[in-house]
Protein backbone atom coordinates (compact mmCIF):
# COMPACT_ATOMS: atom_id res chain seq x y z
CA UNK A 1 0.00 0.00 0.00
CA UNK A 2 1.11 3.60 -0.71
CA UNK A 3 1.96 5.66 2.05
CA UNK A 4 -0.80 8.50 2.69
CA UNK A 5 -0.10 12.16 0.93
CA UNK A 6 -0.60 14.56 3.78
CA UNK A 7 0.80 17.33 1.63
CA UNK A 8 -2.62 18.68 0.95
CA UNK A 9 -3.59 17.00 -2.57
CA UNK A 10 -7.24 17.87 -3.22
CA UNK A 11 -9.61 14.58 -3.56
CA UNK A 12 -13.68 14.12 -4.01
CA UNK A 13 -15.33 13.81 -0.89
CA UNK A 14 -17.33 10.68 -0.45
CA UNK A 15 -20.56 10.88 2.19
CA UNK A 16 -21.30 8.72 4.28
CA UNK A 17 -23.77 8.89 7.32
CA UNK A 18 -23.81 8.70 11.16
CA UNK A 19 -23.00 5.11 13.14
CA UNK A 20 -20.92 3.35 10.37
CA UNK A 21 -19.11 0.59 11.97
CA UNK A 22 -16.91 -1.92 10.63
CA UNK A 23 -19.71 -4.37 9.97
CA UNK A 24 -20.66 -2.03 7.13
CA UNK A 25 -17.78 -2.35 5.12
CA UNK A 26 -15.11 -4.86 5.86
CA UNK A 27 -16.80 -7.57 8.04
CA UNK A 28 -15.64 -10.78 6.82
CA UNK A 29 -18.42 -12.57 8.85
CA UNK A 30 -20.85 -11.66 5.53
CA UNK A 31 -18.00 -12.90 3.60
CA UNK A 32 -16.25 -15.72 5.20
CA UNK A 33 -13.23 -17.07 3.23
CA UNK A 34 -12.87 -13.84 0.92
CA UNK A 35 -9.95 -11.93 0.27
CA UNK A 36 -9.04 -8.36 2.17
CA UNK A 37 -8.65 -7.20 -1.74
CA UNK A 38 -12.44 -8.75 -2.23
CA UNK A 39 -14.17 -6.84 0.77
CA UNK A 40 -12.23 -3.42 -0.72
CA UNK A 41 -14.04 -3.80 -3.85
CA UNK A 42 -17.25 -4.51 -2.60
CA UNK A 43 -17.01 -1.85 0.79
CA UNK A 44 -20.03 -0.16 2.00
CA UNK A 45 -22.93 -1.95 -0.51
CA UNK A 46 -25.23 -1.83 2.30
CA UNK A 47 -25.00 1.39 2.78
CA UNK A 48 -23.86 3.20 -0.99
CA UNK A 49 -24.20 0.25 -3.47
CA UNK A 50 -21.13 0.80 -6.28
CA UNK A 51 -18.75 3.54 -3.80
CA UNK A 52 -16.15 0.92 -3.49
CA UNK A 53 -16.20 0.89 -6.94
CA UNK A 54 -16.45 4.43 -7.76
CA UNK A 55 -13.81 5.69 -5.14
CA UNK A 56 -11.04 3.20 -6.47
CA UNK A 57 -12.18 4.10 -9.97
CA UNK A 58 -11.95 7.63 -9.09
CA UNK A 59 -7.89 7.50 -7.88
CA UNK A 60 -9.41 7.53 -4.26
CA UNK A 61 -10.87 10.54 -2.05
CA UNK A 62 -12.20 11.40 1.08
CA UNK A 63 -14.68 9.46 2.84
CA UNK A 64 -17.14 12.21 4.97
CA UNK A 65 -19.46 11.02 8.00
CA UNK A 66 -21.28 12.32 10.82
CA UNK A 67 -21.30 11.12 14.06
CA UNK A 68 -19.76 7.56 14.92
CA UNK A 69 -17.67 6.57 12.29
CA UNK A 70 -16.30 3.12 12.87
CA UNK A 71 -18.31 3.21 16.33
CA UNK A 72 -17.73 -0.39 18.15
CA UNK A 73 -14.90 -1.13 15.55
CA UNK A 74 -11.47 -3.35 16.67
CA UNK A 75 -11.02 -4.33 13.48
CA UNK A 76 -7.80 -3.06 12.34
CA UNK A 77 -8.77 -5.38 8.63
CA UNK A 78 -11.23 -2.21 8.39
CA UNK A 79 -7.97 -0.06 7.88
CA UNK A 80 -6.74 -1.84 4.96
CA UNK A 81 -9.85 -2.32 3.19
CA UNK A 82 -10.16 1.74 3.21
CA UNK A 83 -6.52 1.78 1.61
CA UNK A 84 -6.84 -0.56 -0.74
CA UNK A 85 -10.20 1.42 -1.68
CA UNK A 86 -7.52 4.20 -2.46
CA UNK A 87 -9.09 6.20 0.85
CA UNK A 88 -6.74 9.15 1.53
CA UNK A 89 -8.30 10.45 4.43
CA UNK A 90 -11.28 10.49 6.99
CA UNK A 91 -13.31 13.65 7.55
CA UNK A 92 -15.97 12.59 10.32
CA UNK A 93 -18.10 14.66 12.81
CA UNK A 94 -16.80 11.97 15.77
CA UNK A 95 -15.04 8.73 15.50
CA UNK A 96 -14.89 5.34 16.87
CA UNK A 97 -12.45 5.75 19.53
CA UNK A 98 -10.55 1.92 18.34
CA UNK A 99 -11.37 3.10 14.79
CA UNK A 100 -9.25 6.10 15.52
CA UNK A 101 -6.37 4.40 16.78
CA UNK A 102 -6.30 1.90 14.47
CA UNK A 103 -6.22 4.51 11.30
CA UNK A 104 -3.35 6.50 12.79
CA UNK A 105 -1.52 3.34 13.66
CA UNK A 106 -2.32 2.16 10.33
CA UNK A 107 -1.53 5.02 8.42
CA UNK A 108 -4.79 6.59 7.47
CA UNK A 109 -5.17 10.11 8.37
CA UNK A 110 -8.52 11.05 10.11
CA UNK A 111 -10.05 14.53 11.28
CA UNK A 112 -13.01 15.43 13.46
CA UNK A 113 -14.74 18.33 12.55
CA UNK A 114 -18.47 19.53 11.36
CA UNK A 115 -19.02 17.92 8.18
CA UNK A 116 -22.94 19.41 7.38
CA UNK A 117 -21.75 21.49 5.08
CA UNK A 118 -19.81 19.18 2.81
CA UNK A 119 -21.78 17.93 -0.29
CA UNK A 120 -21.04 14.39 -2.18
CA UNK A 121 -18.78 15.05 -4.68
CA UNK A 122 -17.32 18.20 -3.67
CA UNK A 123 -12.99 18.89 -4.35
CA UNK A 124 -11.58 19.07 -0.72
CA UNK A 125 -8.39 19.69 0.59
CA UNK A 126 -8.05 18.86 4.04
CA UNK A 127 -4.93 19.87 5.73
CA UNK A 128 -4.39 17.47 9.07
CA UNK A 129 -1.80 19.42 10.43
CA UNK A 130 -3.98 22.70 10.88
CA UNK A 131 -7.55 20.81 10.93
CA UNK A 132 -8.54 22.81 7.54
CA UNK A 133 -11.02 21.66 5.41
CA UNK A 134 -11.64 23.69 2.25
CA UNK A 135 -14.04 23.47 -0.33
CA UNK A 136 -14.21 23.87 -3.99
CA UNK A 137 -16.39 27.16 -3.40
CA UNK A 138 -13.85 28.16 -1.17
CA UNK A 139 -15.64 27.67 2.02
CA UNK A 140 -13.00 26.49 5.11
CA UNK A 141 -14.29 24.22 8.30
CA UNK A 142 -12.04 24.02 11.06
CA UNK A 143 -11.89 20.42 12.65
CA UNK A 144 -9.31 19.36 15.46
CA UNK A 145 -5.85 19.06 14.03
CA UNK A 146 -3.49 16.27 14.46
CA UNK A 147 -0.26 16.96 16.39
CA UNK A 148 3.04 16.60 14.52
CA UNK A 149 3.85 13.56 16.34
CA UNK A 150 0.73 11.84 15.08
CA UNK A 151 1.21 12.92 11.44
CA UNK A 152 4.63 11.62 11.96
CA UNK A 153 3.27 8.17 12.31
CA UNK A 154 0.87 8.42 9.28
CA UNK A 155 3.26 9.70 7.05
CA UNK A 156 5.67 6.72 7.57
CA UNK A 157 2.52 4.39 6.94
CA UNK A 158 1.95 3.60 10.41
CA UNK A 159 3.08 2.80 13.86
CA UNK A 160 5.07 -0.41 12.88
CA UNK A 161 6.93 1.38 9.77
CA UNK A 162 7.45 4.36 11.68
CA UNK A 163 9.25 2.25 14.56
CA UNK A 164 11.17 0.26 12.06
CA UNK A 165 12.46 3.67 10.55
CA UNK A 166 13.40 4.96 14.06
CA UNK A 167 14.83 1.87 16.14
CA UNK A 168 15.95 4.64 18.73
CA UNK A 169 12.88 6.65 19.07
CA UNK A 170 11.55 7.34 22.68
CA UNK A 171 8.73 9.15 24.48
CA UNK A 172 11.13 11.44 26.11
């Protein structure tokens, strides 16, 4: 998998409503025996029938929810199925606390902010470092940035990259 571009590439935003958990889009209990590279291609049908499709047709985007996204989620599978979908980024009203963790350990970059006024389809650039969303009609949101620290980990790909590029790295 590609490591995630956090250096503000605009993308299509992809909505998405309140309480989707995992069971939504990657649960391999509806599709026991089938590949992580299956479930990415057929993510979501529940819920948007063809935006698996569409998104990795597309080059990727931005998935945008409300409230909850990947509530009651452990599933760190859920992770990979969003980048293999070609997901660049997360842009949710509140998050899953697991879910949350397991994107930034994982590598996908997430940010909590009001997302009401972000329409299917729209050209965002989101800007993690500084919690900026903009829009194509040049409207900005402010959502809760990610420290430096965080975005560190994402931009290596994860937690387990990250500490394989820095053998020496501490919390001090």
């Amino acid at each position: 998998m590609a490591i995630i571009n956090l250096h503000n590439a605009p993308a299509r935003a992809y909505l998405l409503g309140d309480d989707v958990n995992t069971d939504l889009h990657c649960s391999s209990k509806y599709l026991p025996g089938k590949s992580t590279e299956y479930i990415a291609g057929v993510a979501f049908e529940e819920l948007s029938p063809g935006i698996a499709k569409i998104i990795s047709g597309a080059g990727g985007g931005f998935l945008v929810a409300g409230h909850h996204f990947g509530i009651n989620s452990s599933r760190e599978q859920a992770v990979h199925v969003l980048r293999m979908m070609g997901v660049k980024g997360i842009v949710a009203k509140s998050f899953g606390r697991q879910f949350f963790r397991n994107a930034i350990n994982n590598g996908l970059p997430v940010l909590e902010c009001d997302t009401s006024s972000i329409n299917d389809g729209d050209l965002l650039t989101v800007d993690f470092a500084s919690g900026m969303v903009r829009t194509q009609d040049g409207s900005s949101i402010q959502g809760l940035s990610l420290p430096k620290e965080i975005l560190s980990l994402i931009d290596a790909g994860g937690l387990i990259p990250f500490l394989k590029n820095n053998p020496h790295w501490n919390f001090a």
